[in-house]
N, C-alpha and C. Protein backbone atom coordinates (compact mmCIF):
# COMPACT_ATOMS: atom_id res chain seq x y z
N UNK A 1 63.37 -113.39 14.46
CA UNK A 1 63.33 -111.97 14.77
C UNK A 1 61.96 -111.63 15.37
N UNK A 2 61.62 -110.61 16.15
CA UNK A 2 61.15 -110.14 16.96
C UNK A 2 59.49 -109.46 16.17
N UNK A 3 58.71 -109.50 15.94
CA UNK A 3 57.85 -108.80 15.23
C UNK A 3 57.00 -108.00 15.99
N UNK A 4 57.11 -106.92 15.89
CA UNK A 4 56.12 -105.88 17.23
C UNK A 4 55.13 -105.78 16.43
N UNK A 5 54.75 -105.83 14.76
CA UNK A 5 53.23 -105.37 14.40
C UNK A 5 52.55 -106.90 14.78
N UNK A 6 52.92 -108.15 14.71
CA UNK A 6 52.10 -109.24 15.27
C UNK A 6 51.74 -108.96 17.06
N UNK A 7 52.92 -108.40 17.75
CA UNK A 7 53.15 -108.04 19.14
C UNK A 7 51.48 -106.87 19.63
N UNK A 8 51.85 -106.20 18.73
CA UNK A 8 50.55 -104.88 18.79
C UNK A 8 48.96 -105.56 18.66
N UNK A 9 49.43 -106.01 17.60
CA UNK A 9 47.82 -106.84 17.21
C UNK A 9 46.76 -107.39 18.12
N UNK A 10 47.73 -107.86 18.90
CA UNK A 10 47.13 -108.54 20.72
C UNK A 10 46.36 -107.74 21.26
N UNK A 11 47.22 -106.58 20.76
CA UNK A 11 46.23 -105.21 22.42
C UNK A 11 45.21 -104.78 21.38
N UNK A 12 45.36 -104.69 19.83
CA UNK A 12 44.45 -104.39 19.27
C UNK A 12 42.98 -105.14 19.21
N UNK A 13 43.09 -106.27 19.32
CA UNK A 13 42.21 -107.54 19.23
C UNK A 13 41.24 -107.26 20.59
N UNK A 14 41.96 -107.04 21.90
CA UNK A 14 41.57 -106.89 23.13
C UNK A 14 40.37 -105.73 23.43
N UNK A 15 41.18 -104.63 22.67
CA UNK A 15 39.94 -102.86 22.69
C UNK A 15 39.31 -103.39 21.54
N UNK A 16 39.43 -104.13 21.07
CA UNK A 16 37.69 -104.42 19.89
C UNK A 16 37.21 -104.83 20.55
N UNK A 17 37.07 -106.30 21.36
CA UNK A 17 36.43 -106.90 22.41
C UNK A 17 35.71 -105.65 22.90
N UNK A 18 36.90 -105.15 23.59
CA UNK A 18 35.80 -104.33 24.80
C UNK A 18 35.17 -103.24 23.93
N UNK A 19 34.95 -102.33 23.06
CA UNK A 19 34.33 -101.91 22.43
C UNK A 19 33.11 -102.74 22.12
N UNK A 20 32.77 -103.99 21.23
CA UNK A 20 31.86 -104.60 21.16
C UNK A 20 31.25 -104.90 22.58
N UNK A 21 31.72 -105.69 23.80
CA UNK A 21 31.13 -105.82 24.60
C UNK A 21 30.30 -104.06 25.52
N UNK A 22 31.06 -103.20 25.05
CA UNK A 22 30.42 -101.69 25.96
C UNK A 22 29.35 -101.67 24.76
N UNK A 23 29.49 -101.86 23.59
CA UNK A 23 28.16 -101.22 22.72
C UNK A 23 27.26 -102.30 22.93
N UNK A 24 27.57 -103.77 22.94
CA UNK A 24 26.35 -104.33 22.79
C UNK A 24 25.51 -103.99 24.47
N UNK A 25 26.24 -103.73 25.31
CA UNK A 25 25.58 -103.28 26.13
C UNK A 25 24.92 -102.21 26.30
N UNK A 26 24.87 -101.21 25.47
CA UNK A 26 24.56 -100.07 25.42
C UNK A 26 23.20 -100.27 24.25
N UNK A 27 23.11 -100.79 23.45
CA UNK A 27 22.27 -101.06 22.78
C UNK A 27 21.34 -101.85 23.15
N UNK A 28 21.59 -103.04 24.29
CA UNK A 28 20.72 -103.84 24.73
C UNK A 28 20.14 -103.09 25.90
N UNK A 29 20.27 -102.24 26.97
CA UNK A 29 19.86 -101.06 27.34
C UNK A 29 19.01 -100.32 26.39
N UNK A 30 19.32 -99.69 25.42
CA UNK A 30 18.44 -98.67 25.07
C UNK A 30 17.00 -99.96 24.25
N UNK A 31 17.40 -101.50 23.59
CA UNK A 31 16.36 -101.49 23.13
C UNK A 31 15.35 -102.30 24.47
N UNK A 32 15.54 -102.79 25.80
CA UNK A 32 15.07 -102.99 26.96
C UNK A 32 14.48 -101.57 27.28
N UNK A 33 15.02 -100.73 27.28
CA UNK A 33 14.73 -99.67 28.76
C UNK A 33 14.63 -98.16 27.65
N UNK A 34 15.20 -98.27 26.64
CA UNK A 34 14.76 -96.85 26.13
C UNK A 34 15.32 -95.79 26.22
N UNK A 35 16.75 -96.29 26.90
CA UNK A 35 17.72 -95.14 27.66
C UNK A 35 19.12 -95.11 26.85
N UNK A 36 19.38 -94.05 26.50
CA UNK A 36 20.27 -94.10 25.48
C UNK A 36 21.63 -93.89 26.82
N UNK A 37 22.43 -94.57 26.59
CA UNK A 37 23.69 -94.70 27.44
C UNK A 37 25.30 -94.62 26.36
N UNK A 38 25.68 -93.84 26.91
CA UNK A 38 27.14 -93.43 26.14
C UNK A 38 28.52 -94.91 26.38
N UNK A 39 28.52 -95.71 25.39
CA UNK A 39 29.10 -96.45 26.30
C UNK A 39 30.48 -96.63 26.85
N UNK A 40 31.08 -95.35 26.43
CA UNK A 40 31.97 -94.69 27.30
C UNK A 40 32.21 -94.98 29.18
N UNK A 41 31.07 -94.80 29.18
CA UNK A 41 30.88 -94.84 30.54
C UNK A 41 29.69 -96.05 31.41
N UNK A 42 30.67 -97.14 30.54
CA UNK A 42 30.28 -98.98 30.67
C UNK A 42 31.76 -99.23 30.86
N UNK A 43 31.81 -99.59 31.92
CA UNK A 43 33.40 -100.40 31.88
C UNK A 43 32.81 -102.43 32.03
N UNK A 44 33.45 -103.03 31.80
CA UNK A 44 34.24 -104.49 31.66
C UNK A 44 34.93 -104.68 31.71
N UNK A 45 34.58 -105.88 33.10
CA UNK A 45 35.66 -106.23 33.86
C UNK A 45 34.90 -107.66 34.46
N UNK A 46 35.85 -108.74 34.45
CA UNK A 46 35.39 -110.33 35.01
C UNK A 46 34.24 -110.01 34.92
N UNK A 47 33.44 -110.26 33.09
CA UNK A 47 32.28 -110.68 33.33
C UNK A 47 31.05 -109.96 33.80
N UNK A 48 31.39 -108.42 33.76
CA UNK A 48 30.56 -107.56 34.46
C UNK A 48 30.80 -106.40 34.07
N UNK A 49 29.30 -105.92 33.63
CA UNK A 49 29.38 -104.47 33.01
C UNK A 49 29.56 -103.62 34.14
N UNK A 50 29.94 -102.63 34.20
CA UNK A 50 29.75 -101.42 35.54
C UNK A 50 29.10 -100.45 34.41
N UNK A 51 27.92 -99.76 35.09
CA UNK A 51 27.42 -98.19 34.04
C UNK A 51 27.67 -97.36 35.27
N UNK A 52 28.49 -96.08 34.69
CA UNK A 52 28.87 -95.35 36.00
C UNK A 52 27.73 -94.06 34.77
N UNK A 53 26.49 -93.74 35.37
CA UNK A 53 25.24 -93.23 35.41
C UNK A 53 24.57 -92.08 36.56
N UNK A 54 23.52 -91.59 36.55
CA UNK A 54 23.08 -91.07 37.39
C UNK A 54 21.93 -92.33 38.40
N UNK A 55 21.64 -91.92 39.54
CA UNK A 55 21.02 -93.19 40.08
C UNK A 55 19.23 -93.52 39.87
N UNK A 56 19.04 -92.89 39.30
CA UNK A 56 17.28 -93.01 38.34
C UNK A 56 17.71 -93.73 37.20
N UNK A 57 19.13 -93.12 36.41
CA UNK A 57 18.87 -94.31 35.17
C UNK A 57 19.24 -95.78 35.98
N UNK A 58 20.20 -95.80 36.72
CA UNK A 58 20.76 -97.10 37.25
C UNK A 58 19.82 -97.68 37.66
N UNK A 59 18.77 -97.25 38.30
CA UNK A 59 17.40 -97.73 38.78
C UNK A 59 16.48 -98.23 38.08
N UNK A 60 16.15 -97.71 36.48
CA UNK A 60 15.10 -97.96 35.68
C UNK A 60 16.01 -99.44 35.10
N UNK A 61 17.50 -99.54 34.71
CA UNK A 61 17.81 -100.43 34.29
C UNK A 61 18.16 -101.40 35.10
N UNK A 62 18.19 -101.67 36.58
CA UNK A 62 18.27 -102.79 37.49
C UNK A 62 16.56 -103.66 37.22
N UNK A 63 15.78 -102.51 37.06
CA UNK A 63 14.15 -103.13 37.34
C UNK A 63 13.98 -104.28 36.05
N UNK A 64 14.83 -103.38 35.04
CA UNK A 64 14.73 -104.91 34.03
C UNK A 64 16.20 -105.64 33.87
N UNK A 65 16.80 -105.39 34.65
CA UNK A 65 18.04 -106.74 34.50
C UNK A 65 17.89 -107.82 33.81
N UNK A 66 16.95 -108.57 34.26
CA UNK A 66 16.64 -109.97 33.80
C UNK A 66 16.33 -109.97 32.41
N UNK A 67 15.78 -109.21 31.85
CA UNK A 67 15.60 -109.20 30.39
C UNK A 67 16.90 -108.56 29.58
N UNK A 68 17.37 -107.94 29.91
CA UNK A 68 18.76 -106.95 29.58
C UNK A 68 19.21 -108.05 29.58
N UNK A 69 20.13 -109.12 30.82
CA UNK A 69 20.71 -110.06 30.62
C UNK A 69 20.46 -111.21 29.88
N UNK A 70 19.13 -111.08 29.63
CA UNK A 70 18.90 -112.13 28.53
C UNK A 70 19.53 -111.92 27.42
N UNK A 71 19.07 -111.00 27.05
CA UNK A 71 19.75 -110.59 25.80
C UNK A 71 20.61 -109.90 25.16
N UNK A 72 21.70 -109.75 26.08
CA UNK A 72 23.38 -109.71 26.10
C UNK A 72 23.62 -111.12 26.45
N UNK A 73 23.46 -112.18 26.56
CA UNK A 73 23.73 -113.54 26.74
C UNK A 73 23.53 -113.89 25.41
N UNK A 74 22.51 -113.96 24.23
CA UNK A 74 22.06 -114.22 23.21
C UNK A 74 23.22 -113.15 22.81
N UNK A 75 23.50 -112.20 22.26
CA UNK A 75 24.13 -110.80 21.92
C UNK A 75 26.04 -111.59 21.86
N UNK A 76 26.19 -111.78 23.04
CA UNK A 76 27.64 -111.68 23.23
C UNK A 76 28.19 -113.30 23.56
N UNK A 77 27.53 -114.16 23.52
CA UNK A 77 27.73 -115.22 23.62
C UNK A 77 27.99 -115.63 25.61
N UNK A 78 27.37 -115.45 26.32
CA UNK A 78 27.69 -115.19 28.05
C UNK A 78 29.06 -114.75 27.80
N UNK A 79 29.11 -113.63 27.52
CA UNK A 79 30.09 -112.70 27.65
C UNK A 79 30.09 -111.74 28.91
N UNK A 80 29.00 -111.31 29.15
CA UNK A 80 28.29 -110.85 30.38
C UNK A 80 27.04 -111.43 30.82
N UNK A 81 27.84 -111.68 32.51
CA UNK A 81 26.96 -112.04 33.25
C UNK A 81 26.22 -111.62 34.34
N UNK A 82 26.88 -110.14 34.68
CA UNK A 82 26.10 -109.45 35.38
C UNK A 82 26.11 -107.98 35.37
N UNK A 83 25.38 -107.16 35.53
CA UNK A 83 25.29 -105.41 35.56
C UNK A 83 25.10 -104.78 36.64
N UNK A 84 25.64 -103.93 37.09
CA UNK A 84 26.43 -103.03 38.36
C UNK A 84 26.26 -101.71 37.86
């Protein structure tokens, strides 16, 4: 027989992922750059955060990429590999 609460569990398993992956990004932002980011508005997708932002914050957090990505690599296991 057919079990839809094992069926559900799948998509449930999936929005934790992406929840963990938008906060740890959001946290590795604010403790890099100081900028508190809603992470609402972090999407993931192949490997790549998008922050849909104003373009001064997008700016202050490109200048430290390299450290941000450090440590969302340590954070998420190369879960993310790049920020947009």
């Amino acid at each position: 027989m057919f079990d839809i609460a094992q069926y559900l569990e799948k998509f449930k398993n999936i929005i934790s992922s992406q929840d963990f992956l938008r906060n740890s990004v959001a946290e590795a932002i604010k403790e890099i750059c100081s900028i508190n980011i809603d992470p609402k508005k972090i999407t993931i997708k192949n490997y790549t955060a998008r922050i849909e932002e104003k373009p001064i914050i997008k700016t202050s957090i490109f200048l430290k990429k390299i450290k941000i990505l450090e440590l969302l690599d340590k954070k998420t296991e190369g879960k993310i590999k790049d920020i947009l």
